[in-house]
C-alpha atoms as a PDB file:
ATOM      1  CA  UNK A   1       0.000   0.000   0.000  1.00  0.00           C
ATOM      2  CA  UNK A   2       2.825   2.567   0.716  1.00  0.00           C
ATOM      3  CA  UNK A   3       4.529   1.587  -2.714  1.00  0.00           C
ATOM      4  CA  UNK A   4       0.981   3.153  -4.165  1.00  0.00           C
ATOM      5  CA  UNK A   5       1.224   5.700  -2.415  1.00  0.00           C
ATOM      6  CA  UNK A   6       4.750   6.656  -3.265  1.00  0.00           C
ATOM      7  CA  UNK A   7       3.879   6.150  -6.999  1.00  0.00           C
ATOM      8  CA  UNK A   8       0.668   8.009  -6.854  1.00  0.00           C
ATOM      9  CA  UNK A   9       1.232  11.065  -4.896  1.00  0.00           C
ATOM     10  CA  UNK A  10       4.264  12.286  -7.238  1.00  0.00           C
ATOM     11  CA  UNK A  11       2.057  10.956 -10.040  1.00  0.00           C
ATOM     12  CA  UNK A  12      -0.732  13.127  -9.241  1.00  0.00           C
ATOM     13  CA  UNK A  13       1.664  16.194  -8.639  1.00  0.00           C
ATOM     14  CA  UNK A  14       3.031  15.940 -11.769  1.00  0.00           C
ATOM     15  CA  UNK A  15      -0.317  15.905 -13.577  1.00  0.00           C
ATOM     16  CA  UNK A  16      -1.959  18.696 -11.327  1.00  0.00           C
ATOM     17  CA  UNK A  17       0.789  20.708 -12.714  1.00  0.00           C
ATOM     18  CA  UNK A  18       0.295  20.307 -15.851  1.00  0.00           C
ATOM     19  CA  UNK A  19      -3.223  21.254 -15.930  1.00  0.00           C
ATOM     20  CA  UNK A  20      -3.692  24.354 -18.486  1.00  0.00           C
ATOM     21  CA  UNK A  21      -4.986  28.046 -17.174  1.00  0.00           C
ATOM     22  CA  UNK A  22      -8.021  28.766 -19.632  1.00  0.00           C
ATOM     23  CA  UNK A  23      -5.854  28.857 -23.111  1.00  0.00           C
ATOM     24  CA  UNK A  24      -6.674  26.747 -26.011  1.00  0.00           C
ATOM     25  CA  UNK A  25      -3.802  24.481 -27.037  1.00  0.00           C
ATOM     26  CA  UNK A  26      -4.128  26.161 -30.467  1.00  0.00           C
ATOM     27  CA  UNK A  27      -5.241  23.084 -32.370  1.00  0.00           C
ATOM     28  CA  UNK A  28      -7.286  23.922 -34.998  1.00  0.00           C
ATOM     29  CA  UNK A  29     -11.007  22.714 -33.785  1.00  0.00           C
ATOM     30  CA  UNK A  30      -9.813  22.087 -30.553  1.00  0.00           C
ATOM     31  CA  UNK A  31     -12.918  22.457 -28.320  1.00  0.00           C
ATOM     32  CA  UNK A  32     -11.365  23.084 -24.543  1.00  0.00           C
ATOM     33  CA  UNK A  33      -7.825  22.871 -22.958  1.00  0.00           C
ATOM     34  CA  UNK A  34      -5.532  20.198 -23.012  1.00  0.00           C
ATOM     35  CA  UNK A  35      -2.883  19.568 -21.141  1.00  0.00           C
ATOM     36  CA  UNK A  36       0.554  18.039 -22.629  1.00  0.00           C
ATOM     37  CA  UNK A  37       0.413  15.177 -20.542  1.00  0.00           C
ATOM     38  CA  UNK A  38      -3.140  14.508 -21.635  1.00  0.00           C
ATOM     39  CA  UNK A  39      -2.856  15.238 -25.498  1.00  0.00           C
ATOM     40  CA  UNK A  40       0.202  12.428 -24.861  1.00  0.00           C
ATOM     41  CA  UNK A  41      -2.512  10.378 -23.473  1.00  0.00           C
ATOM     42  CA  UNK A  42      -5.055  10.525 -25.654  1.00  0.00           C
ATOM     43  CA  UNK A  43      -2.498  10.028 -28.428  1.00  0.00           C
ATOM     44  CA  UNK A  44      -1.566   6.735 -27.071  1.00  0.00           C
ATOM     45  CA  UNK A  45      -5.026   5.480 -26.595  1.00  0.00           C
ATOM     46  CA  UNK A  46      -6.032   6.640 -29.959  1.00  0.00           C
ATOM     47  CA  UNK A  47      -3.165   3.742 -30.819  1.00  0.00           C
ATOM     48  CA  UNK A  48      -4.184   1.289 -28.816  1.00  0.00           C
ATOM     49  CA  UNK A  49      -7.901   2.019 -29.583  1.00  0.00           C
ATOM     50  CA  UNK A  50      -7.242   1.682 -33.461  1.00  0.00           C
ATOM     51  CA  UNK A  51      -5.285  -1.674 -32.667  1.00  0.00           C
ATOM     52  CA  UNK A  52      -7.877  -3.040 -30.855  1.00  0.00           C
ATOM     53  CA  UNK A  53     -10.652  -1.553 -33.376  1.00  0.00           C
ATOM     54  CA  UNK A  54      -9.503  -3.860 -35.769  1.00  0.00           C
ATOM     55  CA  UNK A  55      -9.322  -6.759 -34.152  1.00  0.00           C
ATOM     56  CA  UNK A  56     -12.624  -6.311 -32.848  1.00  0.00           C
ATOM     57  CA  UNK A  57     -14.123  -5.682 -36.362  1.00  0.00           C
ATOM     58  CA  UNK A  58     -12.019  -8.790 -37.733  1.00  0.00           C
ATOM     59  CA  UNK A  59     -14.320 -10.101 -34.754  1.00  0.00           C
ATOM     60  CA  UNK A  60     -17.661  -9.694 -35.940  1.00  0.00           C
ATOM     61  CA  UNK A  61     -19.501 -12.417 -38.108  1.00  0.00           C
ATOM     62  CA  UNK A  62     -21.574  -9.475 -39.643  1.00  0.00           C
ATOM     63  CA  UNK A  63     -18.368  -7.821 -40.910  1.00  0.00           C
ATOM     64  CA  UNK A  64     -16.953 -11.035 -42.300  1.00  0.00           C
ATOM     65  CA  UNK A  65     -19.635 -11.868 -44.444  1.00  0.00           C
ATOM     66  CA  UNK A  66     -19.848  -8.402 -45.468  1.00  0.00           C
ATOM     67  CA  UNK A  67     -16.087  -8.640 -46.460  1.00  0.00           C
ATOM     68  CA  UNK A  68     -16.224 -11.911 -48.056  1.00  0.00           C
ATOM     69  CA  UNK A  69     -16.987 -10.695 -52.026  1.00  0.00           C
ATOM     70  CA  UNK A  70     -14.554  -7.641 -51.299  1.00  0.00           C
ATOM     71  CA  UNK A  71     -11.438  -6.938 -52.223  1.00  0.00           C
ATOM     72  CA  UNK A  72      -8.817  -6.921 -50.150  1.00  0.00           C
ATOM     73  CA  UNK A  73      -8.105  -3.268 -50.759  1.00  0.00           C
ATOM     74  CA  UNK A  74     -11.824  -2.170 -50.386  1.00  0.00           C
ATOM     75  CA  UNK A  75     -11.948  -3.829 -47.329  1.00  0.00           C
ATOM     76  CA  UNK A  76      -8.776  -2.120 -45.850  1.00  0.00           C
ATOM     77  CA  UNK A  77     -10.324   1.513 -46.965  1.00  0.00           C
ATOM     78  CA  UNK A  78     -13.672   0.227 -44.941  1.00  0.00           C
ATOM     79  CA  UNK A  79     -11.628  -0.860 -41.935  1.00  0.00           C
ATOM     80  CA  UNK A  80      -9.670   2.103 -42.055  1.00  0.00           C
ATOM     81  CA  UNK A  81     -12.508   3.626 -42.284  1.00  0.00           C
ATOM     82  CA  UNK A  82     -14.126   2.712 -39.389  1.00  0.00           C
ATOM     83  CA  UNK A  83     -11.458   2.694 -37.053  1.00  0.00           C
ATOM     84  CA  UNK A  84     -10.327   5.804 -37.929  1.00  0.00           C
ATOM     85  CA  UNK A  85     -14.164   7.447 -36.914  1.00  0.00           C
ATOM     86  CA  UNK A  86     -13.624   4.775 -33.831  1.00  0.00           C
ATOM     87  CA  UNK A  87     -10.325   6.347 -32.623  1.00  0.00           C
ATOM     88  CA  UNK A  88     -11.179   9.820 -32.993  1.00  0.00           C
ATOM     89  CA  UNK A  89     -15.250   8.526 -31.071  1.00  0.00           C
ATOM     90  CA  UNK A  90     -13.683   6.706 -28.548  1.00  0.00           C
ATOM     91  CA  UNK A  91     -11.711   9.028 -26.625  1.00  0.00           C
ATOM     92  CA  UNK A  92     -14.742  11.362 -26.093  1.00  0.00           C
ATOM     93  CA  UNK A  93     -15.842   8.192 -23.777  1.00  0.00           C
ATOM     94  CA  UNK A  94     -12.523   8.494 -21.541  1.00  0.00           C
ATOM     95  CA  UNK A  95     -12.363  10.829 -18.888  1.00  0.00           C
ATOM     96  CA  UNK A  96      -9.293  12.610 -17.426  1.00  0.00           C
ATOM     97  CA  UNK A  97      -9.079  10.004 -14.795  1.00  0.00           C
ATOM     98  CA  UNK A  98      -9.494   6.955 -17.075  1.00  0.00           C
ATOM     99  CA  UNK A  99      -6.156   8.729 -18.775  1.00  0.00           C
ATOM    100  CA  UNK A 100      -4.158   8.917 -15.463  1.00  0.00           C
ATOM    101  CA  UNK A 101      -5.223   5.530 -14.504  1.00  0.00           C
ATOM    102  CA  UNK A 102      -3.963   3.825 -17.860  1.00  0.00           C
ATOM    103  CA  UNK A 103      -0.910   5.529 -17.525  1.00  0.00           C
ATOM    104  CA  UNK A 104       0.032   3.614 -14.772  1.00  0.00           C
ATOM    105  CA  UNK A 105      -1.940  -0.053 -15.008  1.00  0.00           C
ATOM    106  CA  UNK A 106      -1.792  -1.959 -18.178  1.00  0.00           C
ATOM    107  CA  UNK A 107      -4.909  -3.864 -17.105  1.00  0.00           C
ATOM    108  CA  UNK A 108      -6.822  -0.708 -16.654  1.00  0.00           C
ATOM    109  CA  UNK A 109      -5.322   0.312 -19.855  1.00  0.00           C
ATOM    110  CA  UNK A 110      -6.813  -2.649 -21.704  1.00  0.00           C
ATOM    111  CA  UNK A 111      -9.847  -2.167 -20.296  1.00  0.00           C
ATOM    112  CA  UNK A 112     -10.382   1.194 -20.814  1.00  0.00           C
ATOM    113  CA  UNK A 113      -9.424   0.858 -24.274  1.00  0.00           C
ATOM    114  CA  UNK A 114     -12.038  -2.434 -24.759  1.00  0.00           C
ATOM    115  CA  UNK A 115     -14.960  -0.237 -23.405  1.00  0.00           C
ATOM    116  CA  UNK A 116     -14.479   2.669 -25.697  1.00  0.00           C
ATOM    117  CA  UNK A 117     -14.492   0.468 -28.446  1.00  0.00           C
ATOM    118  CA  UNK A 118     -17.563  -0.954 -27.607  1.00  0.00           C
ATOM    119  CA  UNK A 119     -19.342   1.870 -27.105  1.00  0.00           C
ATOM    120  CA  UNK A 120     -18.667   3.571 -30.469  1.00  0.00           C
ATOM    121  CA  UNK A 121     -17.254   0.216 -32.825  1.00  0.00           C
ATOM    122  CA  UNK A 122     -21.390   0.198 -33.906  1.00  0.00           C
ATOM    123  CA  UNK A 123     -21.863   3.833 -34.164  1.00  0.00           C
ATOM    124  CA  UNK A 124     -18.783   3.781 -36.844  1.00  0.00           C
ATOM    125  CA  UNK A 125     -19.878   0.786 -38.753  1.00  0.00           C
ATOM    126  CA  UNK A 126     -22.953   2.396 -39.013  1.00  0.00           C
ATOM    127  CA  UNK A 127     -21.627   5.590 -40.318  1.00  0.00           C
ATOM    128  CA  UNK A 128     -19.615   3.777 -42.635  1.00  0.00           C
ATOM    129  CA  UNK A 129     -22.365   2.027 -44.542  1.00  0.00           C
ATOM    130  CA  UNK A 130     -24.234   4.815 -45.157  1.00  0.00           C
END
């Protein structure tokens, strides 16, 4: 328990101060602040949410037999496609403390990364067919 604490508490520090003062970060649509140590963190679960994105999709019975009379290039423009709408989705889902927690657990990390998918995988698919 003290070994969490001793990782935490410096943790937490660190990301206190780097929360921003009011400013945008300047990125063009960029709708609130952001923080370097969360645009870092969204950047790396926009990775591991586009990894995991498509092996989901490779997942689903629906999008194999959808895939079957395709090409194999059509079906990596759909799949990039849809992950791409998934990876830029998904993070809206994670909150700031989702972020600090996969920083620092793997597990949480995965799971984090599963849920998002979930929730927005669908929504993209969706989109995609349209």
């Amino acid at each position: 328990m003290k070994k969490l604490i001793a990782v935490l508490a410096p943790l937490t520090l660190a990301l206190t101060a780097c929360v921003s003062t009011g400013t945008t970060t300047g990125t063009p649509g960029a709708t609130g602040t952001q923080s370097a140590t969360q645009q870092l963190g969204n950047a790396a679960i926009k990775i591991a949410i586009n990894a995991k994105c498509t092996t989901e999709l490779n997942n689903i019975a629906a999008w194999q037999t959808a895939t079957k009379l395709m090409t194999a290039t059509q079906k990596q423009n759909i799949q990039s496609e849809i992950c791409g709408c998934v990876s830029e989705k998904a993070p809206q889902s994670v909150t700031a403390v989702d972020l600090a927690t996969a920083a620092i657990d793997p597990a949480a990390r995965t799971t984090i990364v599963s849920n998002a998918v979930t929730k927005t995988i669908n929504a993209c698919v969706a989109e995609a067919v349209q």
